[in-house]
C-alpha atoms as a PDB file:
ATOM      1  CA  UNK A   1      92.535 172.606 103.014  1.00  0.00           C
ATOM      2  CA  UNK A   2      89.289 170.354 103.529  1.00  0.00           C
ATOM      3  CA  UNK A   3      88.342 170.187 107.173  1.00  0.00           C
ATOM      4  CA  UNK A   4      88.222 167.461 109.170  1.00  0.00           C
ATOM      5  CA  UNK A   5      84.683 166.038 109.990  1.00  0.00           C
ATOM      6  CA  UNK A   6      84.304 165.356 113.584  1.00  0.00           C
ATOM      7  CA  UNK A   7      83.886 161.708 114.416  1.00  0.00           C
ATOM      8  CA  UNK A   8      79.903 160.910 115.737  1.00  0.00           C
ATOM      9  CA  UNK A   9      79.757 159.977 118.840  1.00  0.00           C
ATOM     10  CA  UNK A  10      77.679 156.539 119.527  1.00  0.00           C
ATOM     11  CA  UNK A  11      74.813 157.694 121.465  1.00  0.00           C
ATOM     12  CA  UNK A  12      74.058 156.346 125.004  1.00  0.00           C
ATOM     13  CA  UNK A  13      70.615 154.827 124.174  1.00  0.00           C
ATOM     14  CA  UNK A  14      73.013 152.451 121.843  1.00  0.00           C
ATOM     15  CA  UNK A  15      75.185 151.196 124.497  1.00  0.00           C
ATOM     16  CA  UNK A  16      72.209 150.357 126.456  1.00  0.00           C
ATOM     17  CA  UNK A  17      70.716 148.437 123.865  1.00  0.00           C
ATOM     18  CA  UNK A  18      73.816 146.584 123.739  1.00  0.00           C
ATOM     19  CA  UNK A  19      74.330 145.878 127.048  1.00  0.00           C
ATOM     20  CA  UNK A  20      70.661 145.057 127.880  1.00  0.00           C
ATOM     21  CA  UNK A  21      71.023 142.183 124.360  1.00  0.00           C
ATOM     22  CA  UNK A  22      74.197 141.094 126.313  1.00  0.00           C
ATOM     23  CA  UNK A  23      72.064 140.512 129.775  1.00  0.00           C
ATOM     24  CA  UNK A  24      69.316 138.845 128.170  1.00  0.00           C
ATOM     25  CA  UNK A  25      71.760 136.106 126.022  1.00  0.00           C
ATOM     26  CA  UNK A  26      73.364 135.300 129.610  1.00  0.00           C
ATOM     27  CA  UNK A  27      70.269 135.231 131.854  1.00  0.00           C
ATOM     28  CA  UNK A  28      69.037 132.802 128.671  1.00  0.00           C
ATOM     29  CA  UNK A  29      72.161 130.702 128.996  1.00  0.00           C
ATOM     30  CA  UNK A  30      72.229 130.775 132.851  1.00  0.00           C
ATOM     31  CA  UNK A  31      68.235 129.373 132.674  1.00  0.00           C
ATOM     32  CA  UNK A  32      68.889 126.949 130.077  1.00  0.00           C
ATOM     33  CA  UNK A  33      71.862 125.813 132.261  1.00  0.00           C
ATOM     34  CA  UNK A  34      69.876 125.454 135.071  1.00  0.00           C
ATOM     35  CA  UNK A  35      66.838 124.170 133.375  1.00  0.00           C
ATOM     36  CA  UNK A  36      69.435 121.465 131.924  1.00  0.00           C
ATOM     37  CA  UNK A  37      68.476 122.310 128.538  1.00  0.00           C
ATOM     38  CA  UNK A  38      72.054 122.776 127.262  1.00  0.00           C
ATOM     39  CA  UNK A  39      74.358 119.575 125.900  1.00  0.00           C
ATOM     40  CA  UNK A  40      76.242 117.982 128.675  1.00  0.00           C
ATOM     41  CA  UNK A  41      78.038 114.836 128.162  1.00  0.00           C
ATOM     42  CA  UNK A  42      76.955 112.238 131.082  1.00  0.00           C
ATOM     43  CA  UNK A  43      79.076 109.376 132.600  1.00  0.00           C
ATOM     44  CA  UNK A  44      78.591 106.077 133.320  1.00  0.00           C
ATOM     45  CA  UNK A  45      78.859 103.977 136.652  1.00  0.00           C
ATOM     46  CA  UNK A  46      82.206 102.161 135.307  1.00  0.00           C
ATOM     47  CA  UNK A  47      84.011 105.989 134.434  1.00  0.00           C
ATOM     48  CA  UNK A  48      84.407 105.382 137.781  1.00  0.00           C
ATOM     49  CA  UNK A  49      85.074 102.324 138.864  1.00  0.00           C
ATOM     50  CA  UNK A  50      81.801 101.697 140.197  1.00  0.00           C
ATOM     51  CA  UNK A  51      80.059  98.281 140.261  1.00  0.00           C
ATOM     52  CA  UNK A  52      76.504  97.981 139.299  1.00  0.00           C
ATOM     53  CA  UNK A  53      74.148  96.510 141.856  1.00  0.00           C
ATOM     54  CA  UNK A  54      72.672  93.476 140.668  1.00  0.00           C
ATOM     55  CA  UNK A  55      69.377  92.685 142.408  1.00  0.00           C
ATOM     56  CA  UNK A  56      68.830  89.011 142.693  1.00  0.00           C
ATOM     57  CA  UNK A  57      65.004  89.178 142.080  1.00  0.00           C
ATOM     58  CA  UNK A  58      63.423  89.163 138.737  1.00  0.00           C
ATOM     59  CA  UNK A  59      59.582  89.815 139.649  1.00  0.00           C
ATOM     60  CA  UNK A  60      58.228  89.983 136.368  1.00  0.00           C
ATOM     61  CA  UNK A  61      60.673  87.157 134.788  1.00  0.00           C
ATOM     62  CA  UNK A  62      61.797  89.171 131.746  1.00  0.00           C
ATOM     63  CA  UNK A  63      65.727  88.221 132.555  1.00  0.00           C
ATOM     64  CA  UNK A  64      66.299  92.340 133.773  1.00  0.00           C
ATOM     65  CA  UNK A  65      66.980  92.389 137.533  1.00  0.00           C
ATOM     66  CA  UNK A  66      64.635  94.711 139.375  1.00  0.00           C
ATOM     67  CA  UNK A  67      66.427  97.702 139.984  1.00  0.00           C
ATOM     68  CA  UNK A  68      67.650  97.666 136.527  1.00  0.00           C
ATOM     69  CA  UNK A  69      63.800  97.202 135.368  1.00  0.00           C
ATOM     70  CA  UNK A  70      62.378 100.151 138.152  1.00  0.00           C
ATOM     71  CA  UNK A  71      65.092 102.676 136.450  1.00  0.00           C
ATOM     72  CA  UNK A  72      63.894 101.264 133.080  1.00  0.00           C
ATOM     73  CA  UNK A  73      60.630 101.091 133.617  1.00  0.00           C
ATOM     74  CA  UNK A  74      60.695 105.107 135.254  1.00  0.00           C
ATOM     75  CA  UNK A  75      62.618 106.257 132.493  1.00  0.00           C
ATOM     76  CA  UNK A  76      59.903 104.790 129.775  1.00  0.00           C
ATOM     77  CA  UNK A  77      57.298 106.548 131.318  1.00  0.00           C
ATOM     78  CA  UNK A  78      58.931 109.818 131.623  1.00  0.00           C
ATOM     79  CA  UNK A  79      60.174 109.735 127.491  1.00  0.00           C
ATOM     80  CA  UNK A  80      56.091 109.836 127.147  1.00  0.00           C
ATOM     81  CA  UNK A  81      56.411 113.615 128.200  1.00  0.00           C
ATOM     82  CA  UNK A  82      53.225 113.141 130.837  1.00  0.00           C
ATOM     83  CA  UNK A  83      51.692 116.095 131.539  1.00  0.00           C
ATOM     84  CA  UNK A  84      51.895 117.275 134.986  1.00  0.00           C
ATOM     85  CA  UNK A  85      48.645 116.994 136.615  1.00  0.00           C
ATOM     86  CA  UNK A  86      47.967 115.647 140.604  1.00  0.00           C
ATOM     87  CA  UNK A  87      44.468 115.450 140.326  1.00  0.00           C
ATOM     88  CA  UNK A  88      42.331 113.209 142.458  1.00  0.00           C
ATOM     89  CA  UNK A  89      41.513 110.001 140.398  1.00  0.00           C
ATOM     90  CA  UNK A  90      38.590 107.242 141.138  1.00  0.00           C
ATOM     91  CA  UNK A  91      40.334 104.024 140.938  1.00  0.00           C
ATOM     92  CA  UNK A  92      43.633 105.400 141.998  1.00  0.00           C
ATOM     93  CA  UNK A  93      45.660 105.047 138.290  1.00  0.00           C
ATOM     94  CA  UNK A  94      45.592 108.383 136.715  1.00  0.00           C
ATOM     95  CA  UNK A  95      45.036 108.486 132.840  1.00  0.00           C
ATOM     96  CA  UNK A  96      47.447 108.083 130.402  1.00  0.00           C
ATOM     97  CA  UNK A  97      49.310 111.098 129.553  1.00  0.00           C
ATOM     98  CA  UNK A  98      49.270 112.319 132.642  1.00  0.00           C
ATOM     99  CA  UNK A  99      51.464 111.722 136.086  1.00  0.00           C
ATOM    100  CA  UNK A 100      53.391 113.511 138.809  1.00  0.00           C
ATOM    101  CA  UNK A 101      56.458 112.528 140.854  1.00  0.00           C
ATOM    102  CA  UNK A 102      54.795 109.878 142.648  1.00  0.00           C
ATOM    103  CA  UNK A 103      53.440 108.355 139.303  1.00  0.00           C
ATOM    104  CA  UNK A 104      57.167 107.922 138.228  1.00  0.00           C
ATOM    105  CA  UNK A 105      57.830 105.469 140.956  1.00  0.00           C
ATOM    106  CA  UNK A 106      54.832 103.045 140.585  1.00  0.00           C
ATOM    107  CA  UNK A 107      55.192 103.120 136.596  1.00  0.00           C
ATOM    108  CA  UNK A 108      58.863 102.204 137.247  1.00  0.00           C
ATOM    109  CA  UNK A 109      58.046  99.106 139.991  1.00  0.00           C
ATOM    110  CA  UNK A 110      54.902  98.194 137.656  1.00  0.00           C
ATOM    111  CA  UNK A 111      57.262  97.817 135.308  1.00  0.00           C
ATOM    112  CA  UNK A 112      59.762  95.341 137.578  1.00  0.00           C
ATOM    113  CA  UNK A 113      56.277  93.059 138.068  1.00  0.00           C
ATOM    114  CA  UNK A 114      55.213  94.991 141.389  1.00  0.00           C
ATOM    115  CA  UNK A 115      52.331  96.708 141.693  1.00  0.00           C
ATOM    116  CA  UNK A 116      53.580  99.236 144.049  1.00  0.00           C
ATOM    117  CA  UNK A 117      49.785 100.941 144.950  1.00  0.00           C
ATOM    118  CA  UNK A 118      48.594  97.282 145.897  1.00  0.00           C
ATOM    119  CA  UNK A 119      51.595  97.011 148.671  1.00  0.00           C
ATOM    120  CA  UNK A 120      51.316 100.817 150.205  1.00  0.00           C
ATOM    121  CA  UNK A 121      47.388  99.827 150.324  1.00  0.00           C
ATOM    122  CA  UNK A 122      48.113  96.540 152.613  1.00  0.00           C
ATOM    123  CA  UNK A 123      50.429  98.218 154.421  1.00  0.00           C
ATOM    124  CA  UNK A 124      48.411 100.821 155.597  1.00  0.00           C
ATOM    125  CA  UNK A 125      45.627  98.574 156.145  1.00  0.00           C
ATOM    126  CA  UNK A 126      47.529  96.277 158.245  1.00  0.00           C
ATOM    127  CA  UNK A 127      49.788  99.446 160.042  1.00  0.00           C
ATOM    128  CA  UNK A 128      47.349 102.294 160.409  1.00  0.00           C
ATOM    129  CA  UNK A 129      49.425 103.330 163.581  1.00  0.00           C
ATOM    130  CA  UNK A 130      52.830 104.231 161.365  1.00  0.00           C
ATOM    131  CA  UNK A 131      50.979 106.704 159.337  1.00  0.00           C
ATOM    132  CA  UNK A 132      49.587 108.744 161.658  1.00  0.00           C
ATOM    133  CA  UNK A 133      48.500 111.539 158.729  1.00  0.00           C
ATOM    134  CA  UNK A 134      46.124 108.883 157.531  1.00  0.00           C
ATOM    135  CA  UNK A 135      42.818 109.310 159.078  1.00  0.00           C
ATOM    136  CA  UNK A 136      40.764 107.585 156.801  1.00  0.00           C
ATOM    137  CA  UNK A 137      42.689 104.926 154.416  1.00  0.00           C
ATOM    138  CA  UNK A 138      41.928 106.500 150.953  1.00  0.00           C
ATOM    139  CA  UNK A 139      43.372 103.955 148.121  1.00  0.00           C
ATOM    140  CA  UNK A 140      42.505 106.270 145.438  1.00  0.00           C
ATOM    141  CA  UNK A 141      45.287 108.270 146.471  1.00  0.00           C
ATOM    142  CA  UNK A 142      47.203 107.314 149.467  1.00  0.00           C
ATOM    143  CA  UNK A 143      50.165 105.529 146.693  1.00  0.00           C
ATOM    144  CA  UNK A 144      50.633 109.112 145.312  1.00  0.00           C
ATOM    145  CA  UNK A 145      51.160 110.664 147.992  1.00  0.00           C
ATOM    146  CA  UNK A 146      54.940 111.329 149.013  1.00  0.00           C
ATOM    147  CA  UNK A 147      54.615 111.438 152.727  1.00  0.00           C
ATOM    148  CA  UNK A 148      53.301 107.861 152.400  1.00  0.00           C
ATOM    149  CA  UNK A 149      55.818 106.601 150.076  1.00  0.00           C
ATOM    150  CA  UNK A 150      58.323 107.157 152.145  1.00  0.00           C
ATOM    151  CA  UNK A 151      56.565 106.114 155.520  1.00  0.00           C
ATOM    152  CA  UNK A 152      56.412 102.782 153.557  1.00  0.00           C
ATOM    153  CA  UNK A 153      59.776 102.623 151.971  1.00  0.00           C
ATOM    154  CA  UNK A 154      60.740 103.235 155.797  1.00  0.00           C
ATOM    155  CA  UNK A 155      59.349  99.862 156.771  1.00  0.00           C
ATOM    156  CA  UNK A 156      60.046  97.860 153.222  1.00  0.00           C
ATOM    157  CA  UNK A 157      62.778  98.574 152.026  1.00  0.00           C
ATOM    158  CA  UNK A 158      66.744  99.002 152.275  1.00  0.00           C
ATOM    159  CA  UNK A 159      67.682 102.444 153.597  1.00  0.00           C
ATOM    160  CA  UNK A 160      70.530 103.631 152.523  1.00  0.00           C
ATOM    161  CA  UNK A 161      73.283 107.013 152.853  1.00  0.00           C
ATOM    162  CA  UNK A 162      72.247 110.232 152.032  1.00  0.00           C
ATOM    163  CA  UNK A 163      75.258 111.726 151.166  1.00  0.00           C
ATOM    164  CA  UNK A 164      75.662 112.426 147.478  1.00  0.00           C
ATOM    165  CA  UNK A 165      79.168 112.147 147.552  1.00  0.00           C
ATOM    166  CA  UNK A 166      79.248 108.832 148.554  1.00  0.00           C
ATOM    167  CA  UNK A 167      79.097 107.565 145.244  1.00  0.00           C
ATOM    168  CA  UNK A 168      79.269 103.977 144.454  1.00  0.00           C
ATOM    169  CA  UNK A 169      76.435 103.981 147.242  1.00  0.00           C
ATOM    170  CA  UNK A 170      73.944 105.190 144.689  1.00  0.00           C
ATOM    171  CA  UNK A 171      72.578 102.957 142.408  1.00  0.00           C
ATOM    172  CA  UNK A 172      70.009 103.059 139.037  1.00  0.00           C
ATOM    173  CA  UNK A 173      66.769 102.146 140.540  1.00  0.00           C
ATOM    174  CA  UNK A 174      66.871 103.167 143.768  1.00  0.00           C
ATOM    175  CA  UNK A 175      64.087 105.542 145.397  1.00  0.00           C
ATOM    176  CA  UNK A 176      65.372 109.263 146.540  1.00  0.00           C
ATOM    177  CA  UNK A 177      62.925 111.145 148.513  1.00  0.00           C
ATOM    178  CA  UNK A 178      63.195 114.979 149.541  1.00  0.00           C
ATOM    179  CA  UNK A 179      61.025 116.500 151.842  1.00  0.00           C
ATOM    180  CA  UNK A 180      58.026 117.614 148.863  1.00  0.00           C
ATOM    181  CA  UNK A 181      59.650 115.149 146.284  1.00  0.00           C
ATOM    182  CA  UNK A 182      60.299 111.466 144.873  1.00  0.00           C
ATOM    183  CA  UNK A 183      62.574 110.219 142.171  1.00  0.00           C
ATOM    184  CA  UNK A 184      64.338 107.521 140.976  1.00  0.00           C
ATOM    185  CA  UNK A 185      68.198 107.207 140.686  1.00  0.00           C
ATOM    186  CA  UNK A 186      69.290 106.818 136.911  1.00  0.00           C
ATOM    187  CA  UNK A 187      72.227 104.546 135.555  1.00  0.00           C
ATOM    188  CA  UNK A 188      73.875 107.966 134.453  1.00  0.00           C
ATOM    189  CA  UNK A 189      76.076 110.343 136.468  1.00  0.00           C
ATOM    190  CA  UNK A 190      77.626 113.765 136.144  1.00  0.00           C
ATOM    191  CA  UNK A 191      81.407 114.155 136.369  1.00  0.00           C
ATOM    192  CA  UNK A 192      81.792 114.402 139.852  1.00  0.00           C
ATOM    193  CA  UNK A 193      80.134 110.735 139.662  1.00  0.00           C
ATOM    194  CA  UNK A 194      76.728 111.800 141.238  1.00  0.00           C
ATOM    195  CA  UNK A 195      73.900 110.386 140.051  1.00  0.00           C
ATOM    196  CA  UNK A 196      71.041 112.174 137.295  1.00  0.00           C
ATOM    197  CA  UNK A 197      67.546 111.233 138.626  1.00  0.00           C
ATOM    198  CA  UNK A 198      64.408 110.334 136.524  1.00  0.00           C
ATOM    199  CA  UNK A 199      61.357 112.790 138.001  1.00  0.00           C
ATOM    200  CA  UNK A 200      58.827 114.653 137.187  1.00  0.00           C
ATOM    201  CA  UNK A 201      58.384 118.083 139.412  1.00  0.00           C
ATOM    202  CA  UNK A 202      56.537 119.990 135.872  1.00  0.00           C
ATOM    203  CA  UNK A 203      60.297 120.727 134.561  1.00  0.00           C
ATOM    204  CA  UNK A 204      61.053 120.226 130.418  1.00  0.00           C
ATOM    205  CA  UNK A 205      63.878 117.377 131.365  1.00  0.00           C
ATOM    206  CA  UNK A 206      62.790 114.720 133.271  1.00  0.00           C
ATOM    207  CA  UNK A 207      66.360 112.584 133.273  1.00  0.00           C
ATOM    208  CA  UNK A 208      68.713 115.266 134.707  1.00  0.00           C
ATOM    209  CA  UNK A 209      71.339 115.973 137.174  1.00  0.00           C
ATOM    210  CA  UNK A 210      69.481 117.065 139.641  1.00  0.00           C
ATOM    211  CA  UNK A 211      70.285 114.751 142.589  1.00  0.00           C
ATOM    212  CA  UNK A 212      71.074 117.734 145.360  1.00  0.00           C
ATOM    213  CA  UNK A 213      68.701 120.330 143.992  1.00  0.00           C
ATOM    214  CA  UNK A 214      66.323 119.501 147.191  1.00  0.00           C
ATOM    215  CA  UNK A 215      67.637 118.401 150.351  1.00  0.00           C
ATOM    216  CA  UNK A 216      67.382 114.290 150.366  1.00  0.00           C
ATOM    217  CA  UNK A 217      65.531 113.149 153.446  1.00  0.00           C
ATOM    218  CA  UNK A 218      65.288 109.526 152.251  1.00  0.00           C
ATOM    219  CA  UNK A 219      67.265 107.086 150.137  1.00  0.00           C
ATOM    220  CA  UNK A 220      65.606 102.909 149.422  1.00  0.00           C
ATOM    221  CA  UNK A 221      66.775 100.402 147.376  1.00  0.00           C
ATOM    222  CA  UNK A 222      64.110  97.837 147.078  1.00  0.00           C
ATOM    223  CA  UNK A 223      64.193  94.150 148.108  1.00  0.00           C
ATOM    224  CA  UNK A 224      61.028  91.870 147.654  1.00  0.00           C
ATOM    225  CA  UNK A 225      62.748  89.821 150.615  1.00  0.00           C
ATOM    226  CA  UNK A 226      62.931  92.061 153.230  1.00  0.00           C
END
């Protein structure tokens, strides 16, 4: 009678192997999920039921309203992949290629017909008392600046909820500003309806939904009127 081999054992060092390969495809997953790397399907205002805002200017006379042209003109300059860099610039504009969070918004009203570092210049010139972290007016970078931004979207523009579940109140082209941050509201939404926002903070996508991933301390919708 032959005898039985005994079965081999798979060795400990084995099962950690396999366990630590296991850990390392979640964590990737979980990062690339958080990083918004992975495929998600995104919604549109009308899923639902949401009417567009319209803005009855046309600055630059191209027949696209203005906040339909600041989220267009945001979103073009972000598909350029600039690279993130907040250096101090003579002349204010910072090369091509190049751009931070505050760059996103003046591309995007530059591209509506406004030149958004013209107007935070006057306004600081003419109001040095409502920015009182301005000692010396400095136009070469005051515009890029977030602090500023929002002291002037304060005193220019619409203000508007800042509740993220109040959804039909957020609209493509409007200005979001947390308390280190600025973006601008995109035309698509995730399935709870919230909006994605077009930024640029160094992360690989700069269209994602990312609306509450800072607390929002500010929320404009621009009107050459007011």
């Amino acid at each position: 009678m032959r005898a039985i081999k005994p079965r081999r054992r798979l060795k400990p060092v084995f099962w950690m192997v396999l366990l630590l390969f296991i850990a390392l495809i979640w964590a990737g997953f979980w990062a690339a999920s958080c990083l918004n790397l992975l495929p998600k399907r995104s919604y549109t205002a009308a899923d639902f039921g949401i009417e567009t805002a319209i803005s009855p200017n046309d600055a630059d006379g191209d027949g696209i309203d203005d906040y339909r042209d600041i989220m267009l003109g945001a979103r073009a300059f972000v598909e350029t992949k600039p690279k993130y860099d907040g250096s101090y610039f003579a002349g204010g504009y910072p090369p091509e290629g190049i751009g931070v969070c505050t760059d996103v918004i003046w591309q995007g009203f530059l591209a509506a017909g406004y030149a958004l570092k013209d107007l935070v210049d006057l306004d600081i010139a003419a109001n040095r008392e409502a920015y009182p972290e301005i000692d010396i007016p400095d136009p070469n970078i005051d515009f890029r600046r977030v602090k500023n931004l929002r002291i002037f979207f304060d005193r220019n523009a619409e203000s508007l909820t800042l509740d993220p579940d109040e959804i039909g109140e957020w609209q493509p082209g409007d200005v979001v500003v947390y308390p280190k941050h600025i973006a601008i509201v995109s035309d698509k939404r995730n399935k709870k309806g919230r909006p994605y926002i077009i930024h640029h903070g160094g992360q690989p996508v700069l269209e994602e939904d990312a609306l509450t991933r800072m607390e929002i301390v500010g929320h404009y919708r621009w009107n050459s009127a007011k």
